[in-house]
Structures are given as structure tokens and as C-alpha cells.
C-alpha atoms as a PDB file:
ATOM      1  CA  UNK A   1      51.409 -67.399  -2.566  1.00  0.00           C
ATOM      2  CA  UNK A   2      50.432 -63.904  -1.965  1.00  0.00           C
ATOM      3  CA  UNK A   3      46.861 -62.615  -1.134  1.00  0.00           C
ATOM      4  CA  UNK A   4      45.794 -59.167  -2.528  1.00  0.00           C
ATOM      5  CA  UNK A   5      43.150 -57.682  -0.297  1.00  0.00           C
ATOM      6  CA  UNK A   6      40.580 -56.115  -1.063  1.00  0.00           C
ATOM      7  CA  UNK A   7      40.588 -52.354  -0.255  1.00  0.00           C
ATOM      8  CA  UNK A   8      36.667 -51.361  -0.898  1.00  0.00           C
ATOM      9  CA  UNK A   9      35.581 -54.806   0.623  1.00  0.00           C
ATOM     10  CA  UNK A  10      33.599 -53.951   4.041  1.00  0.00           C
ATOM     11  CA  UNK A  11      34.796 -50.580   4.294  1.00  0.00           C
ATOM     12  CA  UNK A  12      32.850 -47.055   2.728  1.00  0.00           C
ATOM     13  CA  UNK A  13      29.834 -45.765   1.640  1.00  0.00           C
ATOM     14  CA  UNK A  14      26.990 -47.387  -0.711  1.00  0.00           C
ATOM     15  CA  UNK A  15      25.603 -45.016  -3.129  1.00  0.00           C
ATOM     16  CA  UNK A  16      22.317 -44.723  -1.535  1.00  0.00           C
ATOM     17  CA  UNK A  17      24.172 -43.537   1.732  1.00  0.00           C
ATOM     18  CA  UNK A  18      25.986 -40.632  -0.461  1.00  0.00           C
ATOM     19  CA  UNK A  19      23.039 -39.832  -2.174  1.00  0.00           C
ATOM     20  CA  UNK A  20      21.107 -39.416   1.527  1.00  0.00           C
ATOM     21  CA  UNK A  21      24.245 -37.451   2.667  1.00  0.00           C
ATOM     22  CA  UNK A  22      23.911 -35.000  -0.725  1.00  0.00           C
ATOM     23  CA  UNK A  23      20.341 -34.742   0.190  1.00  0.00           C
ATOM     24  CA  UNK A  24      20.831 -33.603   4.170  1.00  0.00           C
ATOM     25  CA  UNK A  25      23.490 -31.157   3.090  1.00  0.00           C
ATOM     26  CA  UNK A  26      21.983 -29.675   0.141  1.00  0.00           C
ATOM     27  CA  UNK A  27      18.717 -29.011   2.224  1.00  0.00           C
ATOM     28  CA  UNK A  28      20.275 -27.297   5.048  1.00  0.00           C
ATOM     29  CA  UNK A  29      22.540 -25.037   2.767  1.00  0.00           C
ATOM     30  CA  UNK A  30      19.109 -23.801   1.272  1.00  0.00           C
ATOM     31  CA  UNK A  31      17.884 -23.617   4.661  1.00  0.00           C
ATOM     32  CA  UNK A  32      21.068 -21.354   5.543  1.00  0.00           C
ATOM     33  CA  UNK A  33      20.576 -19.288   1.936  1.00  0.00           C
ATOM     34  CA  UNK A  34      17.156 -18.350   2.588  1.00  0.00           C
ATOM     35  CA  UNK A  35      17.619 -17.382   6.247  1.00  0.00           C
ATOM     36  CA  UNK A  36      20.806 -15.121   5.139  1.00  0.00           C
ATOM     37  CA  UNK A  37      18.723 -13.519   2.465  1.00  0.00           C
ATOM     38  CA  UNK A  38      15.518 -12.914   4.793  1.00  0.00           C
ATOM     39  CA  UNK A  39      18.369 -11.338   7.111  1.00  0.00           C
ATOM     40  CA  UNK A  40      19.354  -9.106   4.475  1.00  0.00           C
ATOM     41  CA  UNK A  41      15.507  -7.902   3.299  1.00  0.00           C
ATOM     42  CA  UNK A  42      14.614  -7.127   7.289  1.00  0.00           C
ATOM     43  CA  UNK A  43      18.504  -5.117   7.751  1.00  0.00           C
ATOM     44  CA  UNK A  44      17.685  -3.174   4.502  1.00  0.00           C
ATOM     45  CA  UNK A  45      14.002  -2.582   5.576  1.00  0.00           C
ATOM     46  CA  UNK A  46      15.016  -1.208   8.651  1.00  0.00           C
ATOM     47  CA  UNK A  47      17.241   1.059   7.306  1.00  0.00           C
ATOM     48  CA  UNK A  48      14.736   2.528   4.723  1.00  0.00           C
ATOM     49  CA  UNK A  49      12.444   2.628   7.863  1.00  0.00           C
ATOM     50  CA  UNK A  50      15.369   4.820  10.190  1.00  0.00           C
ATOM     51  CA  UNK A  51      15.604   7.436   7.401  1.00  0.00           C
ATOM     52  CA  UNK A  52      12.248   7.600   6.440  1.00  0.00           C
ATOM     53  CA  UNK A  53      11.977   8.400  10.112  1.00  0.00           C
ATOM     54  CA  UNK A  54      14.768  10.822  10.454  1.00  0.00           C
ATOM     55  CA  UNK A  55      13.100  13.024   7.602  1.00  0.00           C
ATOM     56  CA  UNK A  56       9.943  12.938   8.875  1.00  0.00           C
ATOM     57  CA  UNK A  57      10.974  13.764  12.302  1.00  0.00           C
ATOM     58  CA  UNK A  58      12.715  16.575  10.531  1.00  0.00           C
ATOM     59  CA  UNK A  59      10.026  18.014   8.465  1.00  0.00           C
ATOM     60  CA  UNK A  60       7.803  18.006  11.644  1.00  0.00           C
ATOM     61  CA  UNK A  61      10.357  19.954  13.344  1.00  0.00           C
ATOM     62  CA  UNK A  62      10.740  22.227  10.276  1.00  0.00           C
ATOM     63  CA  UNK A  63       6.812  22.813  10.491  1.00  0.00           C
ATOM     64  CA  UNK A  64       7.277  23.760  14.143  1.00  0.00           C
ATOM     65  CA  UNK A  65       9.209  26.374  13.559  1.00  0.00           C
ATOM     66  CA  UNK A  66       7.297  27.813  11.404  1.00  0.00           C
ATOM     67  CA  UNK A  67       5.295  31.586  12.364  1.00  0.00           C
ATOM     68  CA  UNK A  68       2.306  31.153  10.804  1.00  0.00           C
ATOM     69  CA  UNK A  69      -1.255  30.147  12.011  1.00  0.00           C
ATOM     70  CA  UNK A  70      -2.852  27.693  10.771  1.00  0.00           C
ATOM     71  CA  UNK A  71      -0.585  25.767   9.008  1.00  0.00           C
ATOM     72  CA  UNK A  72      -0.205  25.279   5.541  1.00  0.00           C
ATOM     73  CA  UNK A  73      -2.440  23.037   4.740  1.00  0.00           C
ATOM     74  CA  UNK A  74      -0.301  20.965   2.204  1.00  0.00           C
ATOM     75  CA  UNK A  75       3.733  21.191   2.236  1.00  0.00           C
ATOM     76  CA  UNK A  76       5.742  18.648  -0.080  1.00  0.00           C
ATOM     77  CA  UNK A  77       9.193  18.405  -1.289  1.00  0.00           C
ATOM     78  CA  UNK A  78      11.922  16.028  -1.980  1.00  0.00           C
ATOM     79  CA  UNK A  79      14.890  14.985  -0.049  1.00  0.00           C
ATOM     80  CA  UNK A  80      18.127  13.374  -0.507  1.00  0.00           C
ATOM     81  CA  UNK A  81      19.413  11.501   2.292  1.00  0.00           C
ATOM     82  CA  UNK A  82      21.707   8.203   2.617  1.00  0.00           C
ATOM     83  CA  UNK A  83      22.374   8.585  -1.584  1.00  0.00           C
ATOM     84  CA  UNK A  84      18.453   8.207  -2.176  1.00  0.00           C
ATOM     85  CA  UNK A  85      16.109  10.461  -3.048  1.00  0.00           C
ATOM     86  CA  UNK A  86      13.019  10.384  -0.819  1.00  0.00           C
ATOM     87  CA  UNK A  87       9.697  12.254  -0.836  1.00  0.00           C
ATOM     88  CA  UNK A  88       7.785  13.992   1.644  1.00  0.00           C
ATOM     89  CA  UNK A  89       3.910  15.522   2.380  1.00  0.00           C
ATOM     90  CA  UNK A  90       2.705  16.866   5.413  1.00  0.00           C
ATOM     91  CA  UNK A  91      -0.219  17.665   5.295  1.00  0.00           C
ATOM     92  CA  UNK A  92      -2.689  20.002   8.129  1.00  0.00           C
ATOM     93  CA  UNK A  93      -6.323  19.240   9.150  1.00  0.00           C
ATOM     94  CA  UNK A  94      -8.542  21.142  11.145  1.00  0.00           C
ATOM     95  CA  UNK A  95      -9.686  19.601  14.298  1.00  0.00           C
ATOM     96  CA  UNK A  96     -13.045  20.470  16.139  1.00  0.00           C
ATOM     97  CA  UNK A  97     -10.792  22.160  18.622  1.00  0.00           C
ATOM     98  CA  UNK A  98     -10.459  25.581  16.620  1.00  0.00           C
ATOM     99  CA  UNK A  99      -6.488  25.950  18.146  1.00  0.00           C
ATOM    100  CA  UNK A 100      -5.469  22.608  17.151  1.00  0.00           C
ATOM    101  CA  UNK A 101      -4.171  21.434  13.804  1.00  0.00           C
ATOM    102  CA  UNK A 102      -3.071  17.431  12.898  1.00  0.00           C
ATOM    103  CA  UNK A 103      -0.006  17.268  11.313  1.00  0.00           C
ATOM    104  CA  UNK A 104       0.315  14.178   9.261  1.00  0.00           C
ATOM    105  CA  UNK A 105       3.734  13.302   7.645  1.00  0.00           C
ATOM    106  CA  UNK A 106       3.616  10.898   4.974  1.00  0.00           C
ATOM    107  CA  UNK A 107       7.622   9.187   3.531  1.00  0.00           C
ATOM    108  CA  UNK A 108       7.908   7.961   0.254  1.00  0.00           C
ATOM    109  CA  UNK A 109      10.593   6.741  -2.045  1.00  0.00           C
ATOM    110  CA  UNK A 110      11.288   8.849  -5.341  1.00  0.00           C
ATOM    111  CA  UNK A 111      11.224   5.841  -7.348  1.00  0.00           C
ATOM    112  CA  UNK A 112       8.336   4.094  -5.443  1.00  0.00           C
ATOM    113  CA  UNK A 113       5.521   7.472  -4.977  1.00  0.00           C
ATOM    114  CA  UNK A 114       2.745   5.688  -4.553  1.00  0.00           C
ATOM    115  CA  UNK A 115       4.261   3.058  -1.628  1.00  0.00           C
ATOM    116  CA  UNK A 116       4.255   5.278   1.613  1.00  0.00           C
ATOM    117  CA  UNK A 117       6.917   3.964   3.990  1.00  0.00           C
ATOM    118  CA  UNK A 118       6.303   5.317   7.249  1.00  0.00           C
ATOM    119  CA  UNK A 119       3.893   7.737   8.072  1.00  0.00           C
ATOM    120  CA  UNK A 120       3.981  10.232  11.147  1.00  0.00           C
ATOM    121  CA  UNK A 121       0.700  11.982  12.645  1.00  0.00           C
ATOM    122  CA  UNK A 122       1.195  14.729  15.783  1.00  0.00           C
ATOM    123  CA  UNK A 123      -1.018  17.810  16.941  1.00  0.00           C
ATOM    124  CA  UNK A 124       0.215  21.634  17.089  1.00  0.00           C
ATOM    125  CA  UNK A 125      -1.869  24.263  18.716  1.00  0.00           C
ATOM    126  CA  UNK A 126      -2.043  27.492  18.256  1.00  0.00           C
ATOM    127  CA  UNK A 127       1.378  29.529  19.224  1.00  0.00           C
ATOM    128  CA  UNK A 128       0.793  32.001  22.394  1.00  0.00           C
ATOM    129  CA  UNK A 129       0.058  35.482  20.877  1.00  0.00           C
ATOM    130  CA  UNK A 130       2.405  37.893  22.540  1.00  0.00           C
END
């Protein structure tokens, strides 16, 4: 007489196991979705922040070199850097100190004018009269 064994008998998973399993691995590959999307958001952030910087740091230095006393008092353009186009306003105010102007540089998106994205403030005095 031969005996057939049973092959599932003792051995595998119950369905409440495999459902537990689904569970544990379905949770951590949202966990692993959202951290490689919040990755994403702060790398792209920080490289709107870089270029915003890089203009602004330019359009001071433009503003340096320019002759005149006092500054104007309200310079704005646009710029295209990194295939974007970006906005810029700088923008002088008197200080009490008669030689001394503030210098505020304000970075904007074209498509976003109203959301300022980085914002740079300095002092320039009053070029030596020769």
C-alpha cells in the first residue's frame, strides 16, 4: 500500500502570517517613498536657493561697481540662469549715517513674483572723492 504525503501539512504560511508580512513590507516601502521624495524637495530647494544666491551676489557686485552716489534707489531686472527665468530688486535706503546706503537684494522666481526666495541686505559708503 502506498502513502501519499501530504505536501502543505505542517509546513508554510497561514494567511494571517502573509497578510502581516504584506502589511510590514507595504509600510516600509511608503516609509522609503516618502523619505526619497522629501530628499528630492530639500536637493531641488537647495538648488533654487544656490542660484538665487549666485544672482544676488552678482547684482550686489554689479551695484558696486557702479560711479554714482547715492545709489539708485530702486534697480530691477530679470535674469536667466540654470534654464529659469528669475527676478531681481535691489533696492537703496538712506541710513542716519549720511555716507552710508543699505543695499537690500530681494530673488524671485518669474513664475512665482510675489514668493521672494532669498533675500540679501549689505551696506556701501560713500566712494573716496579723488
Amino acid at each position: 500500500m502506498v502513502r501519499y504525503r501530504n505536501i502543505l501539512s505542517g509546513k508554510g504560511f497561514t494567511l494571517l502570517e502573509l497578510l502581516v508580512a504584506l502589511v510590514i513590507f507595504a509600510t516600509a516601502g511608503v516609509a522609503i517613498m516618502q523619505a526619497s521624495s522629501n530628499h528630492l524637495r530639500a536637493v531641488w530647494q537647495l538648488e533654487e536657493l544656490t542660484i538665487a544666491g549666485f544672482i544676488a551676489n552678482n547684482q550686489l557686485q554689479l551695484a558696486l561697481l557702479e560711479p554714482s552716489w547715492p545709489p539708485r534707489e530702486l534697480q530691477q531686472g530679470e535674469v536667466v540662469m540654470a534654464n529659469r527665468n528669475w527676478l531681481w530688486q535691489l533696492r537703496a535706503t538712506p541710513v542716519p549715517d549720511p555716507d552710508l546706503r543699505e543695499l537690500n537684494i530681494t530673488i524671485s522666481l518669474a513664475e512665482q513674483p510675489d514668493v521672494m526666495i532669498y533675500q540679501l541686505k549689505t551696506y556701501v559708503g560713500r566712494p573716496d572723492e579723488q
